[in-house]
C-alpha atoms as a PDB file:
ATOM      1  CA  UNK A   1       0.000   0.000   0.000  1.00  0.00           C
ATOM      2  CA  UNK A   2       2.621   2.488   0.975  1.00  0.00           C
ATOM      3  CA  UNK A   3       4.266   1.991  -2.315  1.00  0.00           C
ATOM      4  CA  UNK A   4       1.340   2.220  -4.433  1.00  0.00           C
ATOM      5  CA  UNK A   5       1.122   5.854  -2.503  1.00  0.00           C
ATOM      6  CA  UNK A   6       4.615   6.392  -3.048  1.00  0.00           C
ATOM      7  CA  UNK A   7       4.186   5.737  -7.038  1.00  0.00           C
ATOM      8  CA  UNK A   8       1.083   8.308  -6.744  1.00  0.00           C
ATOM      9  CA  UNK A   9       2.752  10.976  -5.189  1.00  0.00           C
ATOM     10  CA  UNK A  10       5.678  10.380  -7.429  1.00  0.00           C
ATOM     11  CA  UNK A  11       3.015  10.983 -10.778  1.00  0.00           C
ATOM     12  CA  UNK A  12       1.264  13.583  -9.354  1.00  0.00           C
ATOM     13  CA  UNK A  13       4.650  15.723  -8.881  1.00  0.00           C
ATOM     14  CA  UNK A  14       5.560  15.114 -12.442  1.00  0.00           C
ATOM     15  CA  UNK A  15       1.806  16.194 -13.454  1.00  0.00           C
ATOM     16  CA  UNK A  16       2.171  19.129 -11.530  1.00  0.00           C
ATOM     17  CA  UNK A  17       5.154  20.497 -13.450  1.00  0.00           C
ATOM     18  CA  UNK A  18       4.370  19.302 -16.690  1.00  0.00           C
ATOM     19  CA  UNK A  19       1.052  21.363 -16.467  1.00  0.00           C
ATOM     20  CA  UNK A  20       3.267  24.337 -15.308  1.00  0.00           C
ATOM     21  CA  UNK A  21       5.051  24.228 -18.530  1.00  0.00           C
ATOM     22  CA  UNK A  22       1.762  23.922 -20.639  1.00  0.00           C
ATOM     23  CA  UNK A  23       3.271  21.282 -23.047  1.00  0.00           C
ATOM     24  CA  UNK A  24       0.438  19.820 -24.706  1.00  0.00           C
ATOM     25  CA  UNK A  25       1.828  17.663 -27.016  1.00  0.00           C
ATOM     26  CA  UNK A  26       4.178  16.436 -24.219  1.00  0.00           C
ATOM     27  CA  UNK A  27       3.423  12.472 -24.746  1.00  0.00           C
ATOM     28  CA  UNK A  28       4.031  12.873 -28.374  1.00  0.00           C
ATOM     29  CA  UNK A  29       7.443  15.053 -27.791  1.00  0.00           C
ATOM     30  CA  UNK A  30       8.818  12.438 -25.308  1.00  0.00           C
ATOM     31  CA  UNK A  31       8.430   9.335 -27.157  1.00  0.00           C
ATOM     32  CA  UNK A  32       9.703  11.330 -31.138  1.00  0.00           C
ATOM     33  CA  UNK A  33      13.448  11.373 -31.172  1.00  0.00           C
ATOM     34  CA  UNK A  34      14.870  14.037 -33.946  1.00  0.00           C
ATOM     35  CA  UNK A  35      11.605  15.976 -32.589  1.00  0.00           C
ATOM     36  CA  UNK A  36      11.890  20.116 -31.333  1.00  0.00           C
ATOM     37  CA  UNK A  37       9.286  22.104 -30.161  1.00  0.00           C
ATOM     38  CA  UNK A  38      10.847  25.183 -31.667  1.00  0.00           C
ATOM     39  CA  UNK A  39      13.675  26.027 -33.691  1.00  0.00           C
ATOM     40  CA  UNK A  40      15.742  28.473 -31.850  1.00  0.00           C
ATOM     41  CA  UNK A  41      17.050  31.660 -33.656  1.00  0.00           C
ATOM     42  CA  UNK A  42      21.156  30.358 -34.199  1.00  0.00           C
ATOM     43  CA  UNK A  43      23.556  32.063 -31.654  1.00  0.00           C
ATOM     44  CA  UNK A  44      27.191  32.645 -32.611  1.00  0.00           C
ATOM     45  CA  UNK A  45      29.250  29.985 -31.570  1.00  0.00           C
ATOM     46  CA  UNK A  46      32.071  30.441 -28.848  1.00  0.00           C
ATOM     47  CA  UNK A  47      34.801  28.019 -30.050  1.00  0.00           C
ATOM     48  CA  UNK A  48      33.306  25.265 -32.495  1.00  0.00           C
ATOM     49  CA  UNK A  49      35.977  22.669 -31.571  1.00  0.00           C
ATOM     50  CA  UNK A  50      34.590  22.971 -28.035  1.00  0.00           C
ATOM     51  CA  UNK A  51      31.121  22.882 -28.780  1.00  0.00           C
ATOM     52  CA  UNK A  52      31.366  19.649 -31.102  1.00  0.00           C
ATOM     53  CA  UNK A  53      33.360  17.683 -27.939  1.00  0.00           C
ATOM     54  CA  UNK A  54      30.227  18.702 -25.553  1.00  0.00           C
ATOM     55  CA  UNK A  55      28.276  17.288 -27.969  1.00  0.00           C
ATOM     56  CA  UNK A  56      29.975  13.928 -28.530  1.00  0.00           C
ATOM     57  CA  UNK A  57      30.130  13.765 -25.230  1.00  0.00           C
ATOM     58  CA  UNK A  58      26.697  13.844 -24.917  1.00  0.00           C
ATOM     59  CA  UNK A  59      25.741  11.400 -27.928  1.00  0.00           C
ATOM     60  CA  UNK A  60      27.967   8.975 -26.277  1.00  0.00           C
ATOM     61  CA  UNK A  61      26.900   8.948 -23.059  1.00  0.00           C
ATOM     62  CA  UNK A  62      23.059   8.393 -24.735  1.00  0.00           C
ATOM     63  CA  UNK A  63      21.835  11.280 -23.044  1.00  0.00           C
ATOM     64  CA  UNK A  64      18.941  11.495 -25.341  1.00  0.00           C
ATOM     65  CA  UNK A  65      16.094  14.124 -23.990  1.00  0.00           C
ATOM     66  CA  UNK A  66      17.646  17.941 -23.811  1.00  0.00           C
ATOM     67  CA  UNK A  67      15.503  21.286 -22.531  1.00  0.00           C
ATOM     68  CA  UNK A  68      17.268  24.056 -22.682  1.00  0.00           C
ATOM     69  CA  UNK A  69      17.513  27.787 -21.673  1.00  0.00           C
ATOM     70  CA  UNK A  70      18.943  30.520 -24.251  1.00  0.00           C
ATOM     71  CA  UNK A  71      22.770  30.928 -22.919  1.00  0.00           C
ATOM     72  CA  UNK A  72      25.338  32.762 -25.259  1.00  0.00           C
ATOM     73  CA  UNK A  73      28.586  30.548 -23.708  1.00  0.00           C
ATOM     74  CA  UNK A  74      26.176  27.110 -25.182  1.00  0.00           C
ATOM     75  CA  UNK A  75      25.226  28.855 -28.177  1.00  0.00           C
ATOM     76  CA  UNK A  76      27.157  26.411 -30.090  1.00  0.00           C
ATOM     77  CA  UNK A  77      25.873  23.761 -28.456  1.00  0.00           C
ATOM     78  CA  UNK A  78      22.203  24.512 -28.317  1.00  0.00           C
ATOM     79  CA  UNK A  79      22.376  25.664 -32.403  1.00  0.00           C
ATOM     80  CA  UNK A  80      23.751  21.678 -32.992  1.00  0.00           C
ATOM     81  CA  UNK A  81      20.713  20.353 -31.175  1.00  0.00           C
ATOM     82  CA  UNK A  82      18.165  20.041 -33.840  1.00  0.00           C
ATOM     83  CA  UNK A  83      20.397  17.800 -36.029  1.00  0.00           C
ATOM     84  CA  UNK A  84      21.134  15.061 -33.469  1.00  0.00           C
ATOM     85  CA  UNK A  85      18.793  12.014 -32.278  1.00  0.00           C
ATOM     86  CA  UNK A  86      17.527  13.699 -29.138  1.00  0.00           C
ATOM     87  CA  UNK A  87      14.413  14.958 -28.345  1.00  0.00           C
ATOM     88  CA  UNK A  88      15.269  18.942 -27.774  1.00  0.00           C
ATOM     89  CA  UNK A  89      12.605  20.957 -25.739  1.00  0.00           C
ATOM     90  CA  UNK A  90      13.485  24.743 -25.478  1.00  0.00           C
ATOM     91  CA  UNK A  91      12.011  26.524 -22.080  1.00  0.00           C
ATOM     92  CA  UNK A  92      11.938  29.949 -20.713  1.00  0.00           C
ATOM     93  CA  UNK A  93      12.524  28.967 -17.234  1.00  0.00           C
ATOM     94  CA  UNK A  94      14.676  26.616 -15.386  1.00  0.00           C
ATOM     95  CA  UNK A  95      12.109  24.573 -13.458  1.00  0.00           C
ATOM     96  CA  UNK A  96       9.989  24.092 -16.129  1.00  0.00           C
ATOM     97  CA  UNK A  97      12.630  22.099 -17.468  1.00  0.00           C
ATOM     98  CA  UNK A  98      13.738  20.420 -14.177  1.00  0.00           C
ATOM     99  CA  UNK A  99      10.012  19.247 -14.537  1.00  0.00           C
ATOM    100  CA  UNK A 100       9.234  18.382 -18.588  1.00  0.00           C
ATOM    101  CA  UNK A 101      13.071  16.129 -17.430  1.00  0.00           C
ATOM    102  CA  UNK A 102      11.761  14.401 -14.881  1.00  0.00           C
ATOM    103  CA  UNK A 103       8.670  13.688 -16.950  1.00  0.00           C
ATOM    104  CA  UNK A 104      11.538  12.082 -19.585  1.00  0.00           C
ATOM    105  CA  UNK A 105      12.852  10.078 -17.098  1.00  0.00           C
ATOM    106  CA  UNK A 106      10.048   8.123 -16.001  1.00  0.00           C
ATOM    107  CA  UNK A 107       9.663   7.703 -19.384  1.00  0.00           C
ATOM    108  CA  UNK A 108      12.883   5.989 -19.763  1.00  0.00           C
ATOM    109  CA  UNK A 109      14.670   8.628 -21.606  1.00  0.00           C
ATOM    110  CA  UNK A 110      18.093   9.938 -20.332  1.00  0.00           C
ATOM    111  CA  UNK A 111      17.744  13.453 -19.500  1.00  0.00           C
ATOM    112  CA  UNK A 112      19.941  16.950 -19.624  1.00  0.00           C
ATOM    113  CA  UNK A 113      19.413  20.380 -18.577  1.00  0.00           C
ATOM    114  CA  UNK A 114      21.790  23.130 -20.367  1.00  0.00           C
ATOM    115  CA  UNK A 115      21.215  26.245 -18.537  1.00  0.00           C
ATOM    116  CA  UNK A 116      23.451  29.406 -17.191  1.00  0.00           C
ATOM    117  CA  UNK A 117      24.453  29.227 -13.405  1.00  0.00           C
ATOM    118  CA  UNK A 118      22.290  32.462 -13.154  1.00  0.00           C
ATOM    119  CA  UNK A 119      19.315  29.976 -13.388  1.00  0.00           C
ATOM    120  CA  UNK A 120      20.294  27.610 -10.938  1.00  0.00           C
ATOM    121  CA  UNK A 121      18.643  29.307  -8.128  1.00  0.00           C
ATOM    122  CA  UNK A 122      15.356  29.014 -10.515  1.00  0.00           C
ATOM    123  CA  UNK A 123      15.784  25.671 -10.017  1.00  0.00           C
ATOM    124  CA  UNK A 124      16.586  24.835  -6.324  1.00  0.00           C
ATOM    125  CA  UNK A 125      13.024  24.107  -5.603  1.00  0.00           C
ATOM    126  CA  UNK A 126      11.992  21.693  -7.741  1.00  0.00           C
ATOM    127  CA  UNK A 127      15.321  20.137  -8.214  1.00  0.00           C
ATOM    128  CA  UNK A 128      15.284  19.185  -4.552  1.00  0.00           C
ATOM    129  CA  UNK A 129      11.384  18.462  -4.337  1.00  0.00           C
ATOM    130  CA  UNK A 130      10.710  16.563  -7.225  1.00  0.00           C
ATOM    131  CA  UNK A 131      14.339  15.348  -8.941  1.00  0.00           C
ATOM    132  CA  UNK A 132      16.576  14.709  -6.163  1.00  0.00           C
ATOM    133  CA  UNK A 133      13.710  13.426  -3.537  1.00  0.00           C
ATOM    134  CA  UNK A 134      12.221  10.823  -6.107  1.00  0.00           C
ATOM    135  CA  UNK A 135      15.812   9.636  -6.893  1.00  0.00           C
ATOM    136  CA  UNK A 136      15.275  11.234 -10.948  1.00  0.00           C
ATOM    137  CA  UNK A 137      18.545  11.372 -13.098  1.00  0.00           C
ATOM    138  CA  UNK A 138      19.312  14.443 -14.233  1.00  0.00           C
ATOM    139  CA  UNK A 139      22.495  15.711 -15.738  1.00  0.00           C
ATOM    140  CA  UNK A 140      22.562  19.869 -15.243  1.00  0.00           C
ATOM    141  CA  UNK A 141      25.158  21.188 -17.853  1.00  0.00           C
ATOM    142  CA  UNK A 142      25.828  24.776 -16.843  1.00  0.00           C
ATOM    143  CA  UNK A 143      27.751  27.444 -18.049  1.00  0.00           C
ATOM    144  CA  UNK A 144      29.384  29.216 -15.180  1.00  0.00           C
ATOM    145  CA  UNK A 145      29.011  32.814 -16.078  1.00  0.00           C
ATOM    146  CA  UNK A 146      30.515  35.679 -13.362  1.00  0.00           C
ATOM    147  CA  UNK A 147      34.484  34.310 -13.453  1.00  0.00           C
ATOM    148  CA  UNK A 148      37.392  35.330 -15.369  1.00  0.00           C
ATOM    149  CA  UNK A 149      36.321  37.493 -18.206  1.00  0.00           C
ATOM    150  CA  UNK A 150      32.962  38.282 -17.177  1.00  0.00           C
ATOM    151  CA  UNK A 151      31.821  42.064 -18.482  1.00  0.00           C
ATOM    152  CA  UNK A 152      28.430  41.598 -17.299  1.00  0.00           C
ATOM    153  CA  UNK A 153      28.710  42.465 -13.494  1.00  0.00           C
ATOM    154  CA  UNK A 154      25.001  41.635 -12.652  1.00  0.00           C
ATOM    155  CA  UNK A 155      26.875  37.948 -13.264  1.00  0.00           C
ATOM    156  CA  UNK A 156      29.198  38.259 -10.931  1.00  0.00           C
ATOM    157  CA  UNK A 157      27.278  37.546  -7.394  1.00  0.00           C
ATOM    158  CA  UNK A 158      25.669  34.245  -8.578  1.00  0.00           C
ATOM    159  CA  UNK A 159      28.615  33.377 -10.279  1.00  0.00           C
ATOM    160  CA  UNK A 160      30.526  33.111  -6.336  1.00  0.00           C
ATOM    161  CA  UNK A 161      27.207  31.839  -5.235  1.00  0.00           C
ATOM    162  CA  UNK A 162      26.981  28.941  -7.505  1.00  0.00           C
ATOM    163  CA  UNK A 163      29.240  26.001  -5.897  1.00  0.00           C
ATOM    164  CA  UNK A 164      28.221  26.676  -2.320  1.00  0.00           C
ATOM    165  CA  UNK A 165      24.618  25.865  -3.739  1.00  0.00           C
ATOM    166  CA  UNK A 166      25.497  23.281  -5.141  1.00  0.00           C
ATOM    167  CA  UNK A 167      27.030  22.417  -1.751  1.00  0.00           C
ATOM    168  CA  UNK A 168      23.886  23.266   0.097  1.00  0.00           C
ATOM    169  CA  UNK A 169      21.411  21.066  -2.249  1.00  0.00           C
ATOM    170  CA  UNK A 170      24.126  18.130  -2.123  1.00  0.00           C
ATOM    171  CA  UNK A 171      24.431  18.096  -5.657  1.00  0.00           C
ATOM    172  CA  UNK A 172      27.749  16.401  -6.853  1.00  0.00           C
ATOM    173  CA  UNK A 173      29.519  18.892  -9.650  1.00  0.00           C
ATOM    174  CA  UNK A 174      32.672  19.407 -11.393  1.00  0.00           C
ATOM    175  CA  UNK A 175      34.396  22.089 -12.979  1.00  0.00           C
ATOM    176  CA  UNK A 176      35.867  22.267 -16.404  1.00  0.00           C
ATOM    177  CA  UNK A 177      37.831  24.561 -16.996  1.00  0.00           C
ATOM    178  CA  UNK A 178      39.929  23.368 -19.651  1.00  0.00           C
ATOM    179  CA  UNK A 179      39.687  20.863 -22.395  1.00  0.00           C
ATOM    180  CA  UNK A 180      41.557  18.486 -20.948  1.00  0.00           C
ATOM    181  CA  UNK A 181      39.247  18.254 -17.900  1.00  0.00           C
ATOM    182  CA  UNK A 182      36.333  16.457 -20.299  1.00  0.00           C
ATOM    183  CA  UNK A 183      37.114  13.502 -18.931  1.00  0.00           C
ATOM    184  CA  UNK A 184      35.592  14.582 -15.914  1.00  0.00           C
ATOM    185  CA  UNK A 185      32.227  15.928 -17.614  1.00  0.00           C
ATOM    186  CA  UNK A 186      31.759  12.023 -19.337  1.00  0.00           C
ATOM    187  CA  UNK A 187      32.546  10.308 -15.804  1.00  0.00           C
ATOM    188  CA  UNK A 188      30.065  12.798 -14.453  1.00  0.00           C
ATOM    189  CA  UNK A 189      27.120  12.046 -17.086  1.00  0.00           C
ATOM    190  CA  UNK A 190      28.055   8.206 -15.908  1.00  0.00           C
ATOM    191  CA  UNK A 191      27.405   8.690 -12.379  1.00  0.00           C
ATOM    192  CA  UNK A 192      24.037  10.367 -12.850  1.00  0.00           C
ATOM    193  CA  UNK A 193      22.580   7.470 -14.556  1.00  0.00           C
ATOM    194  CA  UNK A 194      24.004   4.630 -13.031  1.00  0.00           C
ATOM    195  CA  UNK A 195      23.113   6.133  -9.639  1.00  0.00           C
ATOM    196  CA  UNK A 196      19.834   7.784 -10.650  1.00  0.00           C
ATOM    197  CA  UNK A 197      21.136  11.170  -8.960  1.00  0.00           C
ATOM    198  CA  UNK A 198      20.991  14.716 -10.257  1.00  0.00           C
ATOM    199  CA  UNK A 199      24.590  16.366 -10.668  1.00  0.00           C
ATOM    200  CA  UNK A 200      25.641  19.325 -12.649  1.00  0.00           C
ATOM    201  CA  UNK A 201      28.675  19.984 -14.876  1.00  0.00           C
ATOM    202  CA  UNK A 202      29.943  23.561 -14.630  1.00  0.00           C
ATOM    203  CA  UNK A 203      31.676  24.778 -17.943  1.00  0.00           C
ATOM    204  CA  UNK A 204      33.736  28.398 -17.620  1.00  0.00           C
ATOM    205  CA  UNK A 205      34.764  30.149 -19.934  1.00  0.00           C
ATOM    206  CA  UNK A 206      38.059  29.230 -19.764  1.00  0.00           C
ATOM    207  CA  UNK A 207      37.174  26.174 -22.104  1.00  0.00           C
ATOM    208  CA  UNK A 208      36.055  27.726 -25.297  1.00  0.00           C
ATOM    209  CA  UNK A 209      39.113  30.252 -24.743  1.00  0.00           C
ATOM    210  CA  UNK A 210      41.168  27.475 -25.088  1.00  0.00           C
ATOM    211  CA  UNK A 211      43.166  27.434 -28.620  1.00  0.00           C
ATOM    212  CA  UNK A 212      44.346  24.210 -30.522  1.00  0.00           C
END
C-alpha cells in the first residue's frame, strides 16, 4: 500500500510540473526522437571545436532528452541540437525544465538540462522536491558565467554563489575549466545514470578560450 502511494505521489509531482510548462503535445514530444518544439534563432558559436566535444560527449553517453535555456557561452551547443537524435525541448525557465526532465525520465529517456548558473537558483526548488527526492537522473550542464572574463557584473554575485549551492542542495559537480578536464564531464554524465542522482557539470569560460 505504501508503495502504491509512493508511485502516486511520485506521478502527481511530475503532473504538476508538466502542467506548469503547458506542453500539450508532451506524450508525443517524449516518445519522437529528432523531434523540437521550436527552432531556436542560431547564436554565434564560442569556439566550435569545443562545442562539437560537448556534444559527442553527450551522444555517447546516450543522453537522449535535452531542454534548454537561451545561454550565449552554449550557443554552439544549443544551435547543434536540432540535427542530433535527441528529443530537444526549449524553455523559458529553469524549473519548467527540471520538470518536462523528470517527466523524460520516467519515461525511460536519459535526461539533460543546459542552462546558465544564473538559473540555478530558478531551479533549487523543484530540483530538490521533485528530482533529487524521487531519486530522478538528471544531468545539469551549466555554463558558469561571473568568473574570469565576465563584463556583465550583474553575473558576478551568482557566479561566487553557484558552488556553495550546489554544496547546500548536495548536488555532486565538477568544474571544467579546460579541455583536458572532459574527462571529468563524461565520468560525471556516468554517475548520474548509473546512480539515478541529479549532478551538474559547470563549464567556464576558460574552455572555449582554449586554442588548438
Amino acid at each position: 500500500m505504501l508503495c502504491v502511494f509512493a508511485v502516486r505521489n511520485k506521478f502527481e509531482f511530475v503532473f504538476k510540473y508538466l502542467i506548469l510548462g503547458n506542453l500539450v503535445h508532451f506524450r508525443h514530444l517524449l516518445f519522437s526522437p529528432h523531434k523540437s518544439l521550436f527552432q531556436e534563432r542560431p547564436r554565434t558559436a564560442m569556439n566550435p571545436l569545443i562545442d562539437n566535444e560537448i556534444v559527442t560527449i553527450m551522444l555517447e553517453e546516450k543522453i537522449d532528452f535535452i531542454c534548454s535555456v537561451p545561454c550565449n557561452m552554449l550557443a554552439g551547443v544549443l544551435n547543434r541540437l536540432h540535427t542530433l537524435p535527441m528529443t530537444h525541448i526549449p524553455v523559458t525557465r529553469e524549473e519548467e525544465g527540471v520538470g518536462i526532465a523528470a517527466g523524460a525520465a520516467l519515461g525511460g529517456r536519459k535526461p539533460a538540462l543546459l542552462m546558465q548558473n544564473s538559473g540555478l537558483g530558478n531551479s533549487l526548488n523543484a530540483l530538490l522536491s521533485l528530482t533529487k527526492l524521487y531519486a530522478l537522473p538528471l544531468s545539469l550542464i551549466i555554463s558558469q558565467r561571473g568568473g574570469k572574463g565576465e563584463k556583465v557584473s550583474a553575473q558576478m554575485p551568482m557566479g561566487k554563489a553557484t558552488p556553495n549551492l550546489l554544496k547546500a542542495a548536495r548536488i555532486d559537480y565538477v568544474r571544467i575549466q579546460k579541455r583536458e578536464d572532459l574527462i571529468k564531464m563524461r565520468r560525471m554524465i556516468r554517475k548520474t545514470f548509473d546512480n539515478h542522482r541529479v549532478t551538474a557539470i559547470l563549464l567556464l569560460r576558460t574552455l572555449w578560450d582554449e586554442t588548438y
